[in-house]
PDB file of N, CA and C in Angstrom:
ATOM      1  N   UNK A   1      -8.047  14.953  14.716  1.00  0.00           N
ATOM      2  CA  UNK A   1      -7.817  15.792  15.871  1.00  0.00           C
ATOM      3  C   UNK A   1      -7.078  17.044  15.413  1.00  0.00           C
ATOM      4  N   UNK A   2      -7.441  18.244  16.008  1.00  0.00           N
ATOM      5  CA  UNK A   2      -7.088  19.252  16.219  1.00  0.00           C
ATOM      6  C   UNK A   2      -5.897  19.531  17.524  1.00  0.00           C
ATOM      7  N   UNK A   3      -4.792  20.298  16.831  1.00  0.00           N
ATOM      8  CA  UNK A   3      -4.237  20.944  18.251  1.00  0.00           C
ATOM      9  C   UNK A   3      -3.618  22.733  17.141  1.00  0.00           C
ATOM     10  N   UNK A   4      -3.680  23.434  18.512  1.00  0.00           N
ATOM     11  CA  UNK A   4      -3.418  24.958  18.285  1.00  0.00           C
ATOM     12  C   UNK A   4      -1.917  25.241  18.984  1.00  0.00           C
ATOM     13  N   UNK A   5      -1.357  26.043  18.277  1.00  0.00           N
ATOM     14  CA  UNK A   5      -0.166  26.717  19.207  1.00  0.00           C
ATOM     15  C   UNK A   5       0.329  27.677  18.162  1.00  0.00           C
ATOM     16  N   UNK A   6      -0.139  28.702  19.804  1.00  0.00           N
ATOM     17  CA  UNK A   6       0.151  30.412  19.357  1.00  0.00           C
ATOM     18  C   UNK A   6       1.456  30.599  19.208  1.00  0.00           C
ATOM     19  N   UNK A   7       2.260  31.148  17.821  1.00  0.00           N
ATOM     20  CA  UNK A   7       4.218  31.347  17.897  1.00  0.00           C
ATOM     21  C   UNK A   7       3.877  32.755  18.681  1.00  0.00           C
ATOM     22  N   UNK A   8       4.875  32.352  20.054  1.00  0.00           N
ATOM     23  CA  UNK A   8       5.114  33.772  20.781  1.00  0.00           C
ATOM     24  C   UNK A   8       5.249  34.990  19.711  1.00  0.00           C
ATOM     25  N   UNK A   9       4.915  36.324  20.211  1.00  0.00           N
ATOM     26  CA  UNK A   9       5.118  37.264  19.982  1.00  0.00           C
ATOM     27  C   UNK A   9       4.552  37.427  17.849  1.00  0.00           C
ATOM     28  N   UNK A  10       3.632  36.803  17.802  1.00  0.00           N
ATOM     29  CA  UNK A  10       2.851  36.863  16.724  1.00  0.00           C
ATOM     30  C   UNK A  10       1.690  36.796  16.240  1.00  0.00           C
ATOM     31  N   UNK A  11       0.981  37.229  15.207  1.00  0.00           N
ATOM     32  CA  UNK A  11      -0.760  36.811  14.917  1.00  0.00           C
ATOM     33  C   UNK A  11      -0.444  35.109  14.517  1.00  0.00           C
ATOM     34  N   UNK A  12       0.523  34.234  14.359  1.00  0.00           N
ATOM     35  CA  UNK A  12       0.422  33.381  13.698  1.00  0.00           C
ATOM     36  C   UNK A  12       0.709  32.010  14.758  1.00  0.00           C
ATOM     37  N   UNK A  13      -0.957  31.101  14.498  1.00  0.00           N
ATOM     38  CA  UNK A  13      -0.967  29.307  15.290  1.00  0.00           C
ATOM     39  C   UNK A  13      -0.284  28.293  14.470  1.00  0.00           C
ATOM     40  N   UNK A  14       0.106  27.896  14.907  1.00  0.00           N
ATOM     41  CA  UNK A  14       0.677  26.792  14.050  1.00  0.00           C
ATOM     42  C   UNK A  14      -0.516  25.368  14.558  1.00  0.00           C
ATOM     43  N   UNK A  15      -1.230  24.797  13.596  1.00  0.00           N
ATOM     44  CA  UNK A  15      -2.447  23.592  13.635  1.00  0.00           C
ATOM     45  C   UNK A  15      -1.874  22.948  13.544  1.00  0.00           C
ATOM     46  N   UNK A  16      -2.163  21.779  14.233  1.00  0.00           N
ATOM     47  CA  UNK A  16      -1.475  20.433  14.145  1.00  0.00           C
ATOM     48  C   UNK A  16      -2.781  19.503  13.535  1.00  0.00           C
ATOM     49  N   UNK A  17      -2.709  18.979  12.409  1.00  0.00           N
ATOM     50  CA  UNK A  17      -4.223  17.969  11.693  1.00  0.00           C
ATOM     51  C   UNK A  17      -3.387  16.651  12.033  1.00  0.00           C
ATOM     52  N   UNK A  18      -4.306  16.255  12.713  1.00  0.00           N
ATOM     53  CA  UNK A  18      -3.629  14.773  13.303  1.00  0.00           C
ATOM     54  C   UNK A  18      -4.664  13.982  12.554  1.00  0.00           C
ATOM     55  N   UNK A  19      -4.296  12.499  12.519  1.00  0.00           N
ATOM     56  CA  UNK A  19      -5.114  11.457  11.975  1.00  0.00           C
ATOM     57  C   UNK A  19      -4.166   9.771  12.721  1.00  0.00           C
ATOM     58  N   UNK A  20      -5.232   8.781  13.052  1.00  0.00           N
ATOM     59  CA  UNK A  20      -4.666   8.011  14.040  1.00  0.00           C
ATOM     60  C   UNK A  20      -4.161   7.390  13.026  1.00  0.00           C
ATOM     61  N   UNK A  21      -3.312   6.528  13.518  1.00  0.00           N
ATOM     62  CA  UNK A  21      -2.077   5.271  12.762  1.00  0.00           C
ATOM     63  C   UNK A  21      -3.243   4.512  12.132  1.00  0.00           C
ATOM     64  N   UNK A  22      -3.951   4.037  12.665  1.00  0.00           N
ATOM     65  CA  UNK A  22      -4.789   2.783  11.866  1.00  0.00           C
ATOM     66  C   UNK A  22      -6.155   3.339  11.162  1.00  0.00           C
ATOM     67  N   UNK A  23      -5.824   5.026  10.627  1.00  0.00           N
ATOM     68  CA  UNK A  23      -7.194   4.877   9.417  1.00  0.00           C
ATOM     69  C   UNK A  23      -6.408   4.361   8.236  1.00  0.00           C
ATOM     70  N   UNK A  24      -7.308   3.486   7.720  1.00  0.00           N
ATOM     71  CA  UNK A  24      -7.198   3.281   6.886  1.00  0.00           C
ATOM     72  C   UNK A  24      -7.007   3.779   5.059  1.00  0.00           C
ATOM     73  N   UNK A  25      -7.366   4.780   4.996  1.00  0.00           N
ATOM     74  CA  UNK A  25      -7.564   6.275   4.391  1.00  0.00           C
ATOM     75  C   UNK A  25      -5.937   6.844   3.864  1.00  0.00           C
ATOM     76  N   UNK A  26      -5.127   6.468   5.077  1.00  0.00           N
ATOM     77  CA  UNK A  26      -3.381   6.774   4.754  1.00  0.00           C
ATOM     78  C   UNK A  26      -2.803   6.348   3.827  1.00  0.00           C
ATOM     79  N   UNK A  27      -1.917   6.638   3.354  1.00  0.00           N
ATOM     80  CA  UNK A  27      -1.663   7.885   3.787  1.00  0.00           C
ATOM     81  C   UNK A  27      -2.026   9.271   2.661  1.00  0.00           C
ATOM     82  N   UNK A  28      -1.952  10.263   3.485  1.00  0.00           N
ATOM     83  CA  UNK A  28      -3.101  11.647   3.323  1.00  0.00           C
ATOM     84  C   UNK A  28      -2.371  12.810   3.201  1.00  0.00           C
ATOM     85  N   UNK A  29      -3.201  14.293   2.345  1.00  0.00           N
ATOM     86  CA  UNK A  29      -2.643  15.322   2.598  1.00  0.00           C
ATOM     87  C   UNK A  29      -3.838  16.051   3.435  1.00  0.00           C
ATOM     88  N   UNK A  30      -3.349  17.510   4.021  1.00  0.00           N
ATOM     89  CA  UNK A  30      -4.582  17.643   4.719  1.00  0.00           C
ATOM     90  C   UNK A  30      -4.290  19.096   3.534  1.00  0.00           C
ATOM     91  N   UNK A  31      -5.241  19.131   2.754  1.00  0.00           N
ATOM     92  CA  UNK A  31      -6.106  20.569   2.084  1.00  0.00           C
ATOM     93  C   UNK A  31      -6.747  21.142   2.141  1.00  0.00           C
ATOM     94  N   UNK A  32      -6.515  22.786   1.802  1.00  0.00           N
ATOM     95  CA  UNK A  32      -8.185  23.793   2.016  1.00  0.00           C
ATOM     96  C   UNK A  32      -7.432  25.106   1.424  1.00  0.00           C
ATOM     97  N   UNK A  33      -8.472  25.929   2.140  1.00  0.00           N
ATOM     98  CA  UNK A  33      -8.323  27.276   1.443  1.00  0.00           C
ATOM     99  C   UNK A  33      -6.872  27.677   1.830  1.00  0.00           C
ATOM    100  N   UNK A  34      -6.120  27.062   2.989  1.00  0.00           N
ATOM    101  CA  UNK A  34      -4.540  28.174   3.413  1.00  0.00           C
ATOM    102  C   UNK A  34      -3.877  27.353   1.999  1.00  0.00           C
ATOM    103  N   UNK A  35      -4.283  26.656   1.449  1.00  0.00           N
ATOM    104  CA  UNK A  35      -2.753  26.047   0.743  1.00  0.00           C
ATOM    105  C   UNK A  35      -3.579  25.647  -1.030  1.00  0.00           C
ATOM    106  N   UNK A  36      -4.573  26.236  -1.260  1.00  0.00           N
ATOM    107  CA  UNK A  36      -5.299  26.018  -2.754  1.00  0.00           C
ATOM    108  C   UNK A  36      -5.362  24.987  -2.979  1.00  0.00           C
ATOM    109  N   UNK A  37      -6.169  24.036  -1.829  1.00  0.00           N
ATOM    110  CA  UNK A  37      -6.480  23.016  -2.217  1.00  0.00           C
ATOM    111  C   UNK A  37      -5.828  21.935  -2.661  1.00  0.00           C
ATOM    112  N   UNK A  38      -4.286  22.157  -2.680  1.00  0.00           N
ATOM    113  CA  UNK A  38      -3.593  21.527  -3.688  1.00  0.00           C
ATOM    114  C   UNK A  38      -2.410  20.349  -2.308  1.00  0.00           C
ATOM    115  N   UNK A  39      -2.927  19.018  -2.610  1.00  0.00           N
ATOM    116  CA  UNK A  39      -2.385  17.991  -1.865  1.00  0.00           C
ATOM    117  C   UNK A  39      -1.220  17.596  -1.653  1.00  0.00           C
ATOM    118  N   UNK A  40      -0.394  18.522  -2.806  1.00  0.00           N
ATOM    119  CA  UNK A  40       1.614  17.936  -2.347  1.00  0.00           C
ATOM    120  C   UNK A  40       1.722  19.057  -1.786  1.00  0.00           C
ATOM    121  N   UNK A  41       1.125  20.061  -1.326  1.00  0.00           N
ATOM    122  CA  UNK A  41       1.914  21.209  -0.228  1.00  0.00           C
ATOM    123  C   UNK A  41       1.679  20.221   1.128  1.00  0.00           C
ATOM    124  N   UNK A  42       0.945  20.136   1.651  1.00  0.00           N
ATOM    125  CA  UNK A  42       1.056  19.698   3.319  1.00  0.00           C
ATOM    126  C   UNK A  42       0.694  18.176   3.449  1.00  0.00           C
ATOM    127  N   UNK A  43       1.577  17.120   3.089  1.00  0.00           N
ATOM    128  CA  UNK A  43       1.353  16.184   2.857  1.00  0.00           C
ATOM    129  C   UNK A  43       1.361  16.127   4.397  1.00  0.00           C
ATOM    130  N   UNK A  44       1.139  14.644   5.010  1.00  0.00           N
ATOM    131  CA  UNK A  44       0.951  14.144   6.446  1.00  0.00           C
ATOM    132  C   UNK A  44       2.177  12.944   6.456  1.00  0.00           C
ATOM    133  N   UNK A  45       2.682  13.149   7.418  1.00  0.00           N
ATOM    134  CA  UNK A  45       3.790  12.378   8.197  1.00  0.00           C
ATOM    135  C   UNK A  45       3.697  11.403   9.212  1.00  0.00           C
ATOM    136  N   UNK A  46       4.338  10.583   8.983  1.00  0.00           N
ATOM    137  CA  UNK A  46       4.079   9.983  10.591  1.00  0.00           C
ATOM    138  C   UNK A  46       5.234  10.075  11.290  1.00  0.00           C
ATOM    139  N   UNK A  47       4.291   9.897  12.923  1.00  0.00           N
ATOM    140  CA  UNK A  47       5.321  11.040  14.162  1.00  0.00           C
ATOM    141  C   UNK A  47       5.857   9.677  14.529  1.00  0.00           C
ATOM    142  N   UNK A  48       6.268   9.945  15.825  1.00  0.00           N
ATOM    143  CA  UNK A  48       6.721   8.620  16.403  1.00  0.00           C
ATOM    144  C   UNK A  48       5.919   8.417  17.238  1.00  0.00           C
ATOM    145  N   UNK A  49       4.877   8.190  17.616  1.00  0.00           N
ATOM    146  CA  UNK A  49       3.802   8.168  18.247  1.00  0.00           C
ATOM    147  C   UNK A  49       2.891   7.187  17.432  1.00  0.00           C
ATOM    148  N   UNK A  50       3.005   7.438  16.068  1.00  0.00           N
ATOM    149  CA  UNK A  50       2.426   6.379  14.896  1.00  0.00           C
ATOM    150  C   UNK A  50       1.275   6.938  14.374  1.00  0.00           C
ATOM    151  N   UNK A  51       0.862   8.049  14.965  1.00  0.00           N
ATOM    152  CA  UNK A  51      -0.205   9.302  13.916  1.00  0.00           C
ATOM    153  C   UNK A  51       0.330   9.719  13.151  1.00  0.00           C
ATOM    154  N   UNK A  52      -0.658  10.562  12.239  1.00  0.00           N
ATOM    155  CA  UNK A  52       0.005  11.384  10.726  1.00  0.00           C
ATOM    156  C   UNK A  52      -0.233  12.484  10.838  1.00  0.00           C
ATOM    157  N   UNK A  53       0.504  12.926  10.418  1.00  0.00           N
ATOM    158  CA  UNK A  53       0.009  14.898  11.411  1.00  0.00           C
ATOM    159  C   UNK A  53       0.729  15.785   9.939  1.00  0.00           C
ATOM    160  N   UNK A  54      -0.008  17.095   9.885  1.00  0.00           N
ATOM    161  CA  UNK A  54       0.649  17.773   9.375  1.00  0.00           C
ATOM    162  C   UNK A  54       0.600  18.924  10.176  1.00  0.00           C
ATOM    163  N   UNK A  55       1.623  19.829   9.694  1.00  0.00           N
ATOM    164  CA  UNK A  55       1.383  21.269  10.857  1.00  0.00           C
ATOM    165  C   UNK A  55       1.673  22.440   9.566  1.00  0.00           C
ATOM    166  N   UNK A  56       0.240  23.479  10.097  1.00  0.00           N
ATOM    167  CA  UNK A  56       0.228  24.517   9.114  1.00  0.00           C
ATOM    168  C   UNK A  56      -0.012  25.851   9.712  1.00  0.00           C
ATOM    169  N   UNK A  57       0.869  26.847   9.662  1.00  0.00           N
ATOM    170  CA  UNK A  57       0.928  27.864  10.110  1.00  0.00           C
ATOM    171  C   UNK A  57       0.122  28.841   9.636  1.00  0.00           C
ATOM    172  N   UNK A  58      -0.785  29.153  10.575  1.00  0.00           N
ATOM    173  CA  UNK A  58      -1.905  29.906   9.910  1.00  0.00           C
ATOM    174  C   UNK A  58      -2.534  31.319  11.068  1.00  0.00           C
ATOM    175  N   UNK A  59      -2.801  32.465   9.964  1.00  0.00           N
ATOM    176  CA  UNK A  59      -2.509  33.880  10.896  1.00  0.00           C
ATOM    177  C   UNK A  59      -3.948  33.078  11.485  1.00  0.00           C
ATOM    178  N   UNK A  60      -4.254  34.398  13.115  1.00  0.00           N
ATOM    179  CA  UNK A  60      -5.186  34.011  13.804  1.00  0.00           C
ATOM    180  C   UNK A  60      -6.499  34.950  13.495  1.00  0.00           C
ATOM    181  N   UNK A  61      -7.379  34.510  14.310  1.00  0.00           N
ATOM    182  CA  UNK A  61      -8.531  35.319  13.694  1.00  0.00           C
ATOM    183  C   UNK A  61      -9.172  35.338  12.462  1.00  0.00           C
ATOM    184  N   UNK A  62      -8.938  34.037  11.977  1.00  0.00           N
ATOM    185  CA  UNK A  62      -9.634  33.976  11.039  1.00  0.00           C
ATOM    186  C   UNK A  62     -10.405  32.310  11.198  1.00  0.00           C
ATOM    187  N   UNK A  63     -11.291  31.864   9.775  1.00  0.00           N
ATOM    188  CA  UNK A  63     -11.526  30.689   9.707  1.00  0.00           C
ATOM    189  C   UNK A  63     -11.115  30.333   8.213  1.00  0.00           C
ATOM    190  N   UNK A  64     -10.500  28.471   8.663  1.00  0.00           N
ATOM    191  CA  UNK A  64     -10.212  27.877   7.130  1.00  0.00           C
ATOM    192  C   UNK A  64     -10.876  26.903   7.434  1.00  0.00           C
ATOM    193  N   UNK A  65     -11.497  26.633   5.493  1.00  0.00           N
ATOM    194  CA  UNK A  65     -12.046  25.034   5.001  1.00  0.00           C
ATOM    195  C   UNK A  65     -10.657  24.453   4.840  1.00  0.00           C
ATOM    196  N   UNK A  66     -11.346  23.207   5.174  1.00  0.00           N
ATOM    197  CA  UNK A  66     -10.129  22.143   4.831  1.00  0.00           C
ATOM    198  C   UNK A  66     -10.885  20.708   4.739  1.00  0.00           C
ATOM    199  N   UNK A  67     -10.192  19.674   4.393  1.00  0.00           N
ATOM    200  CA  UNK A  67     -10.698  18.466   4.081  1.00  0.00           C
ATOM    201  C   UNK A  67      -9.172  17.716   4.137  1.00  0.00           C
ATOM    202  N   UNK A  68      -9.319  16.462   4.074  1.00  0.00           N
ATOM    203  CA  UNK A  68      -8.373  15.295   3.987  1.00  0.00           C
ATOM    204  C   UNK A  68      -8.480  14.514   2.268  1.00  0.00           C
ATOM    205  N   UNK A  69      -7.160  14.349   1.820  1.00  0.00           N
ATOM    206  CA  UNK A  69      -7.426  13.804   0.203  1.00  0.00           C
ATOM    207  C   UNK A  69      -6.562  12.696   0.945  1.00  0.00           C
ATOM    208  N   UNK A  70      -6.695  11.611   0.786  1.00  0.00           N
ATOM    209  CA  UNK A  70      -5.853  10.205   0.683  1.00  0.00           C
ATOM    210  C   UNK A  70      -4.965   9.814  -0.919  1.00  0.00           C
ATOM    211  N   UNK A  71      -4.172   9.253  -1.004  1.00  0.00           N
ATOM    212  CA  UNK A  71      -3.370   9.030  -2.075  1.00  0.00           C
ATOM    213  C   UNK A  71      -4.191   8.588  -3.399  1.00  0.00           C
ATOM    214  N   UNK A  72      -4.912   7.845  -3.113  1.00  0.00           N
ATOM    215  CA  UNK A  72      -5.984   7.132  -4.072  1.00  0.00           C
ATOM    216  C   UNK A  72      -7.200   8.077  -4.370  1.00  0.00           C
ATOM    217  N   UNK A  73      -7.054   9.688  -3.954  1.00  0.00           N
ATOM    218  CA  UNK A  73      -7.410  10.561  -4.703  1.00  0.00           C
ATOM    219  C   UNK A  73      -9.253  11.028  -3.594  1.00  0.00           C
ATOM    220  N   UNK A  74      -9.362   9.455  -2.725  1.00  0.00           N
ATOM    221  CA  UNK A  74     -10.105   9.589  -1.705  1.00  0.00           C
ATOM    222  C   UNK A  74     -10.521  11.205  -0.806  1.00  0.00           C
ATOM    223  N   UNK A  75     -11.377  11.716  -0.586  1.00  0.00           N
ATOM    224  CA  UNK A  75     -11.811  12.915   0.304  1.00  0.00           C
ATOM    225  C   UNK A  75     -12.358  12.860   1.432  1.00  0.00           C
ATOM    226  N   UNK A  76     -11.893  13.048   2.704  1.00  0.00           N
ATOM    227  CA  UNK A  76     -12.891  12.917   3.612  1.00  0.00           C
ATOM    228  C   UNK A  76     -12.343  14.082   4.857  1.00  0.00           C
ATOM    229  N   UNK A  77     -13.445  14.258   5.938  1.00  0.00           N
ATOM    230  CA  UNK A  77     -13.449  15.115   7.099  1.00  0.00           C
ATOM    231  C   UNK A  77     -12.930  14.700   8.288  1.00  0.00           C
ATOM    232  N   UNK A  78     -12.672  15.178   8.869  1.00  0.00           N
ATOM    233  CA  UNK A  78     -12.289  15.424  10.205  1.00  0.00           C
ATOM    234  C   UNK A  78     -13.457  15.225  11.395  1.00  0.00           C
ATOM    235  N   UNK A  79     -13.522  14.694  12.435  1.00  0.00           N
ATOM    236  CA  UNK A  79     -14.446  14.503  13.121  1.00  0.00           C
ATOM    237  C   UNK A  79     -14.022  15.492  14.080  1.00  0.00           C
ATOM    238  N   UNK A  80     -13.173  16.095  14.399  1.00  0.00           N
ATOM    239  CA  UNK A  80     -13.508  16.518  15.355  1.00  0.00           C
ATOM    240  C   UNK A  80     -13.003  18.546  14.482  1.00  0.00           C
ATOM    241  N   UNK A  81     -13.657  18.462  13.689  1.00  0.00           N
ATOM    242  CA  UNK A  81     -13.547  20.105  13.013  1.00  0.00           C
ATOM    243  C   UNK A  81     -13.998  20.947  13.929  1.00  0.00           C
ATOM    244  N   UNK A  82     -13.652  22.313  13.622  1.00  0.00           N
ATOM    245  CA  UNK A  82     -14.728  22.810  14.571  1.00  0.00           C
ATOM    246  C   UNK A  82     -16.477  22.853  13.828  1.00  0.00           C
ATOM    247  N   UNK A  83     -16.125  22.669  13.148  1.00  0.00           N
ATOM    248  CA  UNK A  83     -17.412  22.596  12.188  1.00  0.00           C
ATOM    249  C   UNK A  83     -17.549  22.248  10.539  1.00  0.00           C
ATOM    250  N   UNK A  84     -18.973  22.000   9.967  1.00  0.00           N
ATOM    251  CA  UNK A  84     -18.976  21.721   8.873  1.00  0.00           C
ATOM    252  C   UNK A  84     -19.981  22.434   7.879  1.00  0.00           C
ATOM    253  N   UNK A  85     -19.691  23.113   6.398  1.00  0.00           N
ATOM    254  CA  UNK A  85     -20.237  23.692   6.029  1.00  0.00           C
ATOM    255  C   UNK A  85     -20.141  23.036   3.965  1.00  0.00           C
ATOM    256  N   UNK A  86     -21.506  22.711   3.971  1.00  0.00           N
ATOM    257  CA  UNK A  86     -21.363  22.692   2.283  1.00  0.00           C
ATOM    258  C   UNK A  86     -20.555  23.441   1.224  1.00  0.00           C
ATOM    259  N   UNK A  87     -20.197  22.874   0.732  1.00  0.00           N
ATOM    260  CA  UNK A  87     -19.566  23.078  -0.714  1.00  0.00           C
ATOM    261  C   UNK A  87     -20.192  22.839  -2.149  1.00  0.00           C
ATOM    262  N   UNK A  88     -19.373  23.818  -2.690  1.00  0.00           N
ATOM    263  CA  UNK A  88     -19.632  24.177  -3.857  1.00  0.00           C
ATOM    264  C   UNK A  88     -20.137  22.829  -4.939  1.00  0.00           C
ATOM    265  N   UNK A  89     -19.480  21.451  -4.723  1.00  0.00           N
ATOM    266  CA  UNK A  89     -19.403  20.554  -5.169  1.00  0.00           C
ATOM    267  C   UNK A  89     -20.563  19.152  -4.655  1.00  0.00           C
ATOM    268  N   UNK A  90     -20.792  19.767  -3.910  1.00  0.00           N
ATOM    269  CA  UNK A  90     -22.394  18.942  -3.146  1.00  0.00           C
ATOM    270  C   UNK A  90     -21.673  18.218  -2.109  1.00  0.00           C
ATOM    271  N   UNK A  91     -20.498  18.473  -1.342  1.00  0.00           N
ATOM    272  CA  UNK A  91     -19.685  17.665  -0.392  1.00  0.00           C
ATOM    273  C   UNK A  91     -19.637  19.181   0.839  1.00  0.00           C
ATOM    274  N   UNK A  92     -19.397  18.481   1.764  1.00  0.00           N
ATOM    275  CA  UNK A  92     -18.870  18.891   3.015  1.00  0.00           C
ATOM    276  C   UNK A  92     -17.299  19.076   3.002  1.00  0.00           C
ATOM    277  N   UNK A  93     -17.695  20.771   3.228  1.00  0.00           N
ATOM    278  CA  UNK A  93     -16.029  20.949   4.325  1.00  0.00           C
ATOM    279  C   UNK A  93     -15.931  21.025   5.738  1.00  0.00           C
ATOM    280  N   UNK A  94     -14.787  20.747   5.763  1.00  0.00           N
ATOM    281  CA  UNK A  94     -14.568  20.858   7.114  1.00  0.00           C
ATOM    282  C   UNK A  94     -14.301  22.453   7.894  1.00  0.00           C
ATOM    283  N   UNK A  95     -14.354  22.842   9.123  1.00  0.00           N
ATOM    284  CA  UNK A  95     -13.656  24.324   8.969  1.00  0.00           C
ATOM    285  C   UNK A  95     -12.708  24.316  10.373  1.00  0.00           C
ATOM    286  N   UNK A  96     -11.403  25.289  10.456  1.00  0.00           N
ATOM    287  CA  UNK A  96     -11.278  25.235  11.829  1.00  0.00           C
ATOM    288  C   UNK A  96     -10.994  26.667  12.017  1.00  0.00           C
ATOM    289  N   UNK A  97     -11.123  27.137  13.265  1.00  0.00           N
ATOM    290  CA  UNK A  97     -11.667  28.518  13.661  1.00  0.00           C
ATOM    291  C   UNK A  97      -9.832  28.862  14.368  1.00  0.00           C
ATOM    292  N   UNK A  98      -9.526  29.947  13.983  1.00  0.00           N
ATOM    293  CA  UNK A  98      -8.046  30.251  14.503  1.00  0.00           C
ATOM    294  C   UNK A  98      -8.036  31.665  15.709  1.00  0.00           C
TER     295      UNK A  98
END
């Protein structure tokens, strides 16, 4: 799951990449083009709610790939992206539209 929120008085949303308590997949970083791909910047947390969320502040008007890496080095998408577009690597990204 996706959630958006515009910081008053700025170009910049802060995304919320949610993932439910019971995938199995956890725990996860969520990666893409805002953060080089690279899985110890936005690792995923769990809330008190018992999802794993990360939140990434990202200017608006634009679009990012992103994907999910799990600890065990695992890759996978988002179902509810705004969309999905091939990669370089013969896999699917994910994208979300800001």
């Amino acid at each position: 799951m996706l959630k958006r929120r515009r910081i008053s008085g700025s170009n910049v949303v802060k995304v919320s990449f949610i993932l439910p308590a019971d995938d199995l997949r956890l725990p996860a970083s969520v990666v893409g083009d805002f953060n080089e791909w690279n899985p110890e910047v936005d690792p995923m947390v769990r809330r008190s709610n018992g999802t794993f969320s990360a939140v990434v502040p990202l200017i608006a008007d634009a679009t990012y790939l992103f994907r999910y890496r799990s600890e065990d080095g695992t890759w996978f998408n988002d179902e509810a992206a705004d969309g999905y577009e091939a990669n370089v690597h013969g896999f699917t990204d994910c994208f979300v539209e800001i």
